[in-house]
Every structure is written in C-alpha cells, then in structure tokens.
N, C-alpha and C. Protein backbone atom coordinates (compact mmCIF):
# COMPACT_ATOMS: atom_id res chain seq x y z
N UNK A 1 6.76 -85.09 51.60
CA UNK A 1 5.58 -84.41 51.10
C UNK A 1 5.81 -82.90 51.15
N UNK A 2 5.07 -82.14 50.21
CA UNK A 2 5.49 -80.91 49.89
C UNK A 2 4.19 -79.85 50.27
N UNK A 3 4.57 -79.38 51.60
CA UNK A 3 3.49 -78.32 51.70
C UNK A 3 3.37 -76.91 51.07
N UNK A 4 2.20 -77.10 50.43
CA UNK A 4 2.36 -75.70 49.26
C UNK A 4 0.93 -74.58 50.19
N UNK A 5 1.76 -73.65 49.79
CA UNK A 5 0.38 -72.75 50.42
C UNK A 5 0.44 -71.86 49.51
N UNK A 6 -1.49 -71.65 49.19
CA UNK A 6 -1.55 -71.16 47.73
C UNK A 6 -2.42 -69.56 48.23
N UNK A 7 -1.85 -68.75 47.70
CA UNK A 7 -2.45 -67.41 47.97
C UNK A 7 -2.95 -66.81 46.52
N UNK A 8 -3.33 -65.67 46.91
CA UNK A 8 -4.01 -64.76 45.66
C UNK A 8 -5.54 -65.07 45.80
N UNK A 9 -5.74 -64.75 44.55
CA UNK A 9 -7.57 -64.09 44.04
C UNK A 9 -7.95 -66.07 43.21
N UNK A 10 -7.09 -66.45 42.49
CA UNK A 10 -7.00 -67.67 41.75
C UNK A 10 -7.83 -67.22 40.38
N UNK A 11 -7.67 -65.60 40.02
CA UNK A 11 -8.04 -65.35 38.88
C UNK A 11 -7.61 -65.66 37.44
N UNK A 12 -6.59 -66.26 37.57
CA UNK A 12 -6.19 -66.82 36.53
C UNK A 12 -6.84 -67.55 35.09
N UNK A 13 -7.16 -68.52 34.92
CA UNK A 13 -8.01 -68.75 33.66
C UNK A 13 -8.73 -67.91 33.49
N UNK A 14 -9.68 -67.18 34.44
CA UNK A 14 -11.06 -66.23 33.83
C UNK A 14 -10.44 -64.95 33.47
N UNK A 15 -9.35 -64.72 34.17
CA UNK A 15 -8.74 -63.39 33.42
C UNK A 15 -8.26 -63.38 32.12
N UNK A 16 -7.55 -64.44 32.00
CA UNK A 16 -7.10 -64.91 30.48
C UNK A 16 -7.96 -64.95 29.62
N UNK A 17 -8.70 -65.68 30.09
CA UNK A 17 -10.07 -66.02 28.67
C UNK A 17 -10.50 -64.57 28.72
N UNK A 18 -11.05 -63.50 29.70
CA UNK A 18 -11.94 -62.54 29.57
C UNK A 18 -10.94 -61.44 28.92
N UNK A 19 -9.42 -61.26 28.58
CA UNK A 19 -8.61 -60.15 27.54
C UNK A 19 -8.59 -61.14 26.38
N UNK A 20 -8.91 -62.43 26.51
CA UNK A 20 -8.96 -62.72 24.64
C UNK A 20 -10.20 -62.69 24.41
N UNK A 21 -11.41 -62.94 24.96
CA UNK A 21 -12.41 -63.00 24.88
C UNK A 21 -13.22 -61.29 24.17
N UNK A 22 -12.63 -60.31 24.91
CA UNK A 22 -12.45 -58.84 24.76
C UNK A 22 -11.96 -58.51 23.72
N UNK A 23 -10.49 -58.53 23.50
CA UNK A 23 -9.55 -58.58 22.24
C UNK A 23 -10.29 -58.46 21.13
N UNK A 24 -10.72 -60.27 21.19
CA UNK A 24 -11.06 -60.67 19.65
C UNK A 24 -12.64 -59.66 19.92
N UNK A 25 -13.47 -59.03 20.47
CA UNK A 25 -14.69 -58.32 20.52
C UNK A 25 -14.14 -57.23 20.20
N UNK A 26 -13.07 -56.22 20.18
CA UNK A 26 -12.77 -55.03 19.67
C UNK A 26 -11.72 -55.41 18.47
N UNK A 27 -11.10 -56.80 17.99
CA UNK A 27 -10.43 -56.58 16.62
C UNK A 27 -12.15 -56.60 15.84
N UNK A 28 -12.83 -57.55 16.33
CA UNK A 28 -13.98 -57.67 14.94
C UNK A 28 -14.54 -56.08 14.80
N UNK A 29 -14.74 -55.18 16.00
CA UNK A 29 -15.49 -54.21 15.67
C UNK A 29 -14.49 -53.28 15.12
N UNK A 30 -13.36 -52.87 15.06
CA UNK A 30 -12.21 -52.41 14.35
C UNK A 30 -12.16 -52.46 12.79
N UNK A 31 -12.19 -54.19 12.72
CA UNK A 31 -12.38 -54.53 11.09
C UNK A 31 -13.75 -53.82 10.95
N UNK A 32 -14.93 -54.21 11.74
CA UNK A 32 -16.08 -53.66 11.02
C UNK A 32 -15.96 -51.81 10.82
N UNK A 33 -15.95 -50.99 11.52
CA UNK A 33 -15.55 -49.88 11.52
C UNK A 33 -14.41 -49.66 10.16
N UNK A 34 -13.47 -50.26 10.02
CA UNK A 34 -12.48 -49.82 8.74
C UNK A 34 -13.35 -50.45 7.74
N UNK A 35 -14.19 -51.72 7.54
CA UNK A 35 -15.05 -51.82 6.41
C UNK A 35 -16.10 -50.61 5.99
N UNK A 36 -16.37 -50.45 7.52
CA UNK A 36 -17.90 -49.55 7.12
C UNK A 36 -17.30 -47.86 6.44
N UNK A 37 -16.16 -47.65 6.91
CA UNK A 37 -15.08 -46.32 6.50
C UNK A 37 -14.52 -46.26 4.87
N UNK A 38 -14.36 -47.99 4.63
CA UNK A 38 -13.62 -47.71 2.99
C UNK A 38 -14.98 -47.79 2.27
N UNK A 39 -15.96 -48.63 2.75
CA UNK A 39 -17.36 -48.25 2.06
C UNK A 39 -17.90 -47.30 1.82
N UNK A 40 -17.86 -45.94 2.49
CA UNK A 40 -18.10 -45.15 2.19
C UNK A 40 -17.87 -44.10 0.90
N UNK A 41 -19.00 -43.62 0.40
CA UNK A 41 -18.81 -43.11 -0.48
C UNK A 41 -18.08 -41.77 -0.76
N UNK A 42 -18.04 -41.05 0.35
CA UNK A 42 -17.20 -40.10 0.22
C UNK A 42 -17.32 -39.37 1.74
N UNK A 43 -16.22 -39.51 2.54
CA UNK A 43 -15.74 -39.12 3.84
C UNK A 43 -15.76 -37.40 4.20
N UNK A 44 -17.20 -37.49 4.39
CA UNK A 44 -17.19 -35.96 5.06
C UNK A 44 -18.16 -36.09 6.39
N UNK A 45 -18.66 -35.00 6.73
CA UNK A 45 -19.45 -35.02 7.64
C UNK A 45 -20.74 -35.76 7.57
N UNK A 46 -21.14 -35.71 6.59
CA UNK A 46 -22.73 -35.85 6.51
C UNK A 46 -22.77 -37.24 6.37
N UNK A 47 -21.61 -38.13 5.78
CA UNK A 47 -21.55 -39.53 5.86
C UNK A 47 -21.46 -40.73 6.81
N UNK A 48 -20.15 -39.59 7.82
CA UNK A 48 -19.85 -39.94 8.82
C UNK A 48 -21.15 -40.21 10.23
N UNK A 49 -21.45 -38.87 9.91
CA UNK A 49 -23.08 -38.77 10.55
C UNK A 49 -24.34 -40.05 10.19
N UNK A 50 -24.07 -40.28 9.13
CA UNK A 50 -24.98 -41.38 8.72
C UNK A 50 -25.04 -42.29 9.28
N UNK A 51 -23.52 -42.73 9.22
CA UNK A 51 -22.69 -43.95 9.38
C UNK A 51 -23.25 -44.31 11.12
N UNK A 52 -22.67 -43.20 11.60
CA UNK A 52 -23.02 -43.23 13.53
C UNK A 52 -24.58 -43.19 13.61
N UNK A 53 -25.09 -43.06 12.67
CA UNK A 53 -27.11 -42.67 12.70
C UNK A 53 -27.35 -44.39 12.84
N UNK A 54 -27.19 -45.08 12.27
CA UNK A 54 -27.45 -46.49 12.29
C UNK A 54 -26.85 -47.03 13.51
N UNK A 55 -28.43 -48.00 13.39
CA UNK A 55 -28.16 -48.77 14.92
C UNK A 55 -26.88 -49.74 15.15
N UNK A 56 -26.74 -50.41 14.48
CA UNK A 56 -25.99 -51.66 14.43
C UNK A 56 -24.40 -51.12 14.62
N UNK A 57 -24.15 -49.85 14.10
CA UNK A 57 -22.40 -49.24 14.68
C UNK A 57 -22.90 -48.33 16.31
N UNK A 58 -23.76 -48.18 16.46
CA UNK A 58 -23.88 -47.20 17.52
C UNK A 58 -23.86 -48.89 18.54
N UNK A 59 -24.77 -49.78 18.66
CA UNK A 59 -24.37 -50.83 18.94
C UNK A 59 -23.33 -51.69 19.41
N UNK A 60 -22.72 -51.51 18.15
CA UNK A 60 -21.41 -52.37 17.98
C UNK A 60 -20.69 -51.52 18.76
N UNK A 61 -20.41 -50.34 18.57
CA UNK A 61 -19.72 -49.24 19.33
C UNK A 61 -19.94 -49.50 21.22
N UNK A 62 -21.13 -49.81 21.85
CA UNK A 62 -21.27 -50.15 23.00
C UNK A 62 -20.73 -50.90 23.31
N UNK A 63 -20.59 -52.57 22.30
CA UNK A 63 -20.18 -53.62 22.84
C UNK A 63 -18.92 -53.26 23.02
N UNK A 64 -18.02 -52.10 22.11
CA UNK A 64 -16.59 -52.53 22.02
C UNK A 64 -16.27 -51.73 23.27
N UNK A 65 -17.33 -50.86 23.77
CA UNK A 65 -17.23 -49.77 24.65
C UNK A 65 -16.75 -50.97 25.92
N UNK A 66 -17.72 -51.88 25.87
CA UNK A 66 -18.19 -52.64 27.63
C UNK A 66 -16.79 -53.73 27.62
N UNK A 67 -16.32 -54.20 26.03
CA UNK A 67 -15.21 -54.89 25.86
C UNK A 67 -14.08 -54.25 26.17
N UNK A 68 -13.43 -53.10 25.73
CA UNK A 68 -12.26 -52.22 26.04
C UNK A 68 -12.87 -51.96 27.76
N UNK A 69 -13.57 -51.55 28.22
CA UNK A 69 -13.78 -51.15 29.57
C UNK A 69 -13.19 -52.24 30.24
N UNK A 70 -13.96 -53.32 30.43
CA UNK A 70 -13.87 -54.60 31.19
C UNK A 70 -12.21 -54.80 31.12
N UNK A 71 -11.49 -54.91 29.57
CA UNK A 71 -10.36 -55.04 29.52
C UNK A 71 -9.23 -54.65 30.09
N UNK A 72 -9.79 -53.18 30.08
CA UNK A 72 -8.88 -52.40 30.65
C UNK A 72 -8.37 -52.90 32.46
N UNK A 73 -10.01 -52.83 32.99
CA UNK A 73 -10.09 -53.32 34.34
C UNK A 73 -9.25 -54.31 34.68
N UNK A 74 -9.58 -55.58 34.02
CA UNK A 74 -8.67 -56.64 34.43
C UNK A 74 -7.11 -56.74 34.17
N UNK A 75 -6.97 -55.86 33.28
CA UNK A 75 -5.18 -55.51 32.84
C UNK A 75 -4.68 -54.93 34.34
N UNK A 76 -5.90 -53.94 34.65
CA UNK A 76 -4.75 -52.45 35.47
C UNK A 76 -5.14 -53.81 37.30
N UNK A 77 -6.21 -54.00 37.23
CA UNK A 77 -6.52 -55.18 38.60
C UNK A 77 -5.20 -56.04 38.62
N UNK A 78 -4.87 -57.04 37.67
CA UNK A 78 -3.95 -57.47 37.81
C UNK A 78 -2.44 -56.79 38.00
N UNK A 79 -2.17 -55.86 37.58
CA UNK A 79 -0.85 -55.31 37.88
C UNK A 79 -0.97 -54.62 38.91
N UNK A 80 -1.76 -53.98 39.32
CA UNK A 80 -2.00 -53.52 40.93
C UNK A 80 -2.13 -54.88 41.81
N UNK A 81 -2.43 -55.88 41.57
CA UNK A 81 -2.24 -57.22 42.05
C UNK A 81 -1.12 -57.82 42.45
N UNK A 82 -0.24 -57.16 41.42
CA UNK A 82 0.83 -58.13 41.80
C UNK A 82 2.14 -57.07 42.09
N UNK A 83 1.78 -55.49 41.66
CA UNK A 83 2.70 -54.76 41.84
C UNK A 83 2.58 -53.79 43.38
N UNK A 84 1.37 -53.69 43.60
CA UNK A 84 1.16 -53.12 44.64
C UNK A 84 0.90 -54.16 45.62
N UNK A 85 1.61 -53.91 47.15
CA UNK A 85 1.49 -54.85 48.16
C UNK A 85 0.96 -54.51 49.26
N UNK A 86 1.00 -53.02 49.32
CA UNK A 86 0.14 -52.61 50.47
C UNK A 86 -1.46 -52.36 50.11
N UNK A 87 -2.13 -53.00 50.72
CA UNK A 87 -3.59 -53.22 50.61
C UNK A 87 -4.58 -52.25 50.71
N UNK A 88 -4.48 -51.21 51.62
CA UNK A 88 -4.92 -49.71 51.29
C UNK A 88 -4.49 -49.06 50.04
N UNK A 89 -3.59 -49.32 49.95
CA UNK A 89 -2.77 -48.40 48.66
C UNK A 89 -3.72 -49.00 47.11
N UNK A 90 -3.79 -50.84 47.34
CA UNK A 90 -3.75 -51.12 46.74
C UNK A 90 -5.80 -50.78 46.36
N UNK A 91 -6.47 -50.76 47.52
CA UNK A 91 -7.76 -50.29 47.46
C UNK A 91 -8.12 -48.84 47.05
N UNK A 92 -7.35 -48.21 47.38
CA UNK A 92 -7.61 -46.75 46.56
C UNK A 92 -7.24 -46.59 45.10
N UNK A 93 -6.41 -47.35 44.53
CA UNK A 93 -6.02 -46.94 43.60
C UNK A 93 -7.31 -48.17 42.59
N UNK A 94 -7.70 -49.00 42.87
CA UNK A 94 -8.69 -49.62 42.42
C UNK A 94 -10.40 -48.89 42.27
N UNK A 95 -10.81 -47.70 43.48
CA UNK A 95 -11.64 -47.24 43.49
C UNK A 95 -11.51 -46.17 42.49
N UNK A 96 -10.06 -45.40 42.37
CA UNK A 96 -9.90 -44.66 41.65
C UNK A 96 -9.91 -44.90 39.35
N UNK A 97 -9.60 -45.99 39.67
CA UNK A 97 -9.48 -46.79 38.10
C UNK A 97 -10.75 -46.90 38.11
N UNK A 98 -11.65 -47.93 38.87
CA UNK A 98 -13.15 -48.03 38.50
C UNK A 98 -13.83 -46.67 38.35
N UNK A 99 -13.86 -45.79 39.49
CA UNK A 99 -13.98 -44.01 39.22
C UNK A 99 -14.07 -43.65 37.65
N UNK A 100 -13.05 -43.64 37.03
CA UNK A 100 -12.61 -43.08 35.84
C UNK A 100 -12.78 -43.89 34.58
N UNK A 101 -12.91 -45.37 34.90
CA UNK A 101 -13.56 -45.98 33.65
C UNK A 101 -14.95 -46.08 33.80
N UNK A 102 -15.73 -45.62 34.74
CA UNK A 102 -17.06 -45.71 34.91
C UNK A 102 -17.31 -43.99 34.20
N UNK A 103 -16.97 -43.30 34.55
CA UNK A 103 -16.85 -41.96 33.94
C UNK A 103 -16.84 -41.93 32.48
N UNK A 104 -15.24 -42.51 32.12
CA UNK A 104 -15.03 -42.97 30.85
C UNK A 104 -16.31 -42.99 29.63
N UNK A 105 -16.95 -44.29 30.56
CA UNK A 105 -17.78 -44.99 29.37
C UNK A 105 -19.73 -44.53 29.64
N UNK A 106 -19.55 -43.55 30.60
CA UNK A 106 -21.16 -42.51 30.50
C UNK A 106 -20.42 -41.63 29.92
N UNK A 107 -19.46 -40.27 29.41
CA UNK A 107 -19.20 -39.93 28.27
C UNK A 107 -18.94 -40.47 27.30
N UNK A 108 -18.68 -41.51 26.58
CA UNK A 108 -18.95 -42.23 25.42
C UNK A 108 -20.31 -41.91 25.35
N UNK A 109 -21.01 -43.13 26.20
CA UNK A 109 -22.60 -43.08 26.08
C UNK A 109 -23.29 -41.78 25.69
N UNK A 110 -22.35 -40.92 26.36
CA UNK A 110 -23.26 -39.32 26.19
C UNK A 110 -23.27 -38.91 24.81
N UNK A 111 -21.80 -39.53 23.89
CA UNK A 111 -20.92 -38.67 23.04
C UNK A 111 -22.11 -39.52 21.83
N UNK A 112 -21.66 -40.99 21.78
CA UNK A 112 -22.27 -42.25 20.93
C UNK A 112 -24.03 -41.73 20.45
N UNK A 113 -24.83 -41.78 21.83
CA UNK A 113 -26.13 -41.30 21.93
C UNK A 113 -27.13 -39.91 21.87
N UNK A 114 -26.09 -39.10 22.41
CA UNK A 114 -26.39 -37.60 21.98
C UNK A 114 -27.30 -37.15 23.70
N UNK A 115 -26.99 -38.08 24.45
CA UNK A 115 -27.98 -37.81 25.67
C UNK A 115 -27.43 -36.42 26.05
C-alpha cells in the first residue's frame, strides 16, 4: 500500500475554471469594445466620449475590470505558490500584489466614472 501525503491549498479545479471563466469574460468584452470602435462613425473625441457616456460599456468595462483583476490574482497566487517557499516572503509579497491590484482597479473606477 502506498502512503501518499497530499499538501498544498487543493486549488486546483477552481483556479482553472476561474482563468477560463475570466478569459472568456475579457475576450467577449474585447470583441464588444472592437465592435463598438469599427461602429463608430468617425473616431475622435466627442465619439469616443459618447461611446464611454453609455451605461452598458462603462459596465461592461467593470466586469472586465473585476475579470482581469481576479485573473491576475490567481495567476501571480499561484506562482508565488509554487515558486516561493519561504512563507513570510511568500506573505508579503501577496499583501503587496493585493495592495496594487486593489489600487489598480479604484483608479480605473476613478478614470471609467469620473469620481
């Protein structure tokens, strides 16, 4: 008989599903964004402005915001997971990533919303 001893977080499936799950949430808003761009009637300011005036891209723009965020997280979590071994090291540099994508995405919010 084979004694196995199993370590880690056992994040596995939910990490997987949650970068395709993400992915495919920033290719659709990508396509939508290059649709809503060749639609346009003529690419200057005042269009562009339009374009971001409507709810549904300022919107869409959040989701892809909370999708790329999250993504990011679980990319840089996992390689600090498995690349970093010392556990302080590996806790600061986690406070510091959350730090800066939490930052990150209240300037968006600021930039997106005009707060």
């Amino acid at each position: 008989m084979v004694n196995r001893e199993v370590v880690g977080a056992h994040y596995g499936l939910r990490d997987w599903l949650a970068q395709r799950i993400t992915a495919v949430i920033m290719l659709v808003f990508t396509l939508l964004l290059i649709l809503a761009l060749v639609s346009l009637p003529k690419f200057d300011f005042w269009h562009w402005q339009a374009l971001w005036n409507l709810s549904l891209m300022r919107y869409a723009a959040l989701l892809f915001l909370v999708a790329l965020l999250y993504h990011a997280w679980v990319g840089v979590r996992n390689i600090f997971m498995d690349y970093i071994k010392d556990s302080g090291l590996r806790l600061t540099l986690y406070v510091v990533v959350i730090l800066a994508l939490i930052s990150y995405g209240a300037w968006t919010v600021q930039i997106l919303w005009g707060i």
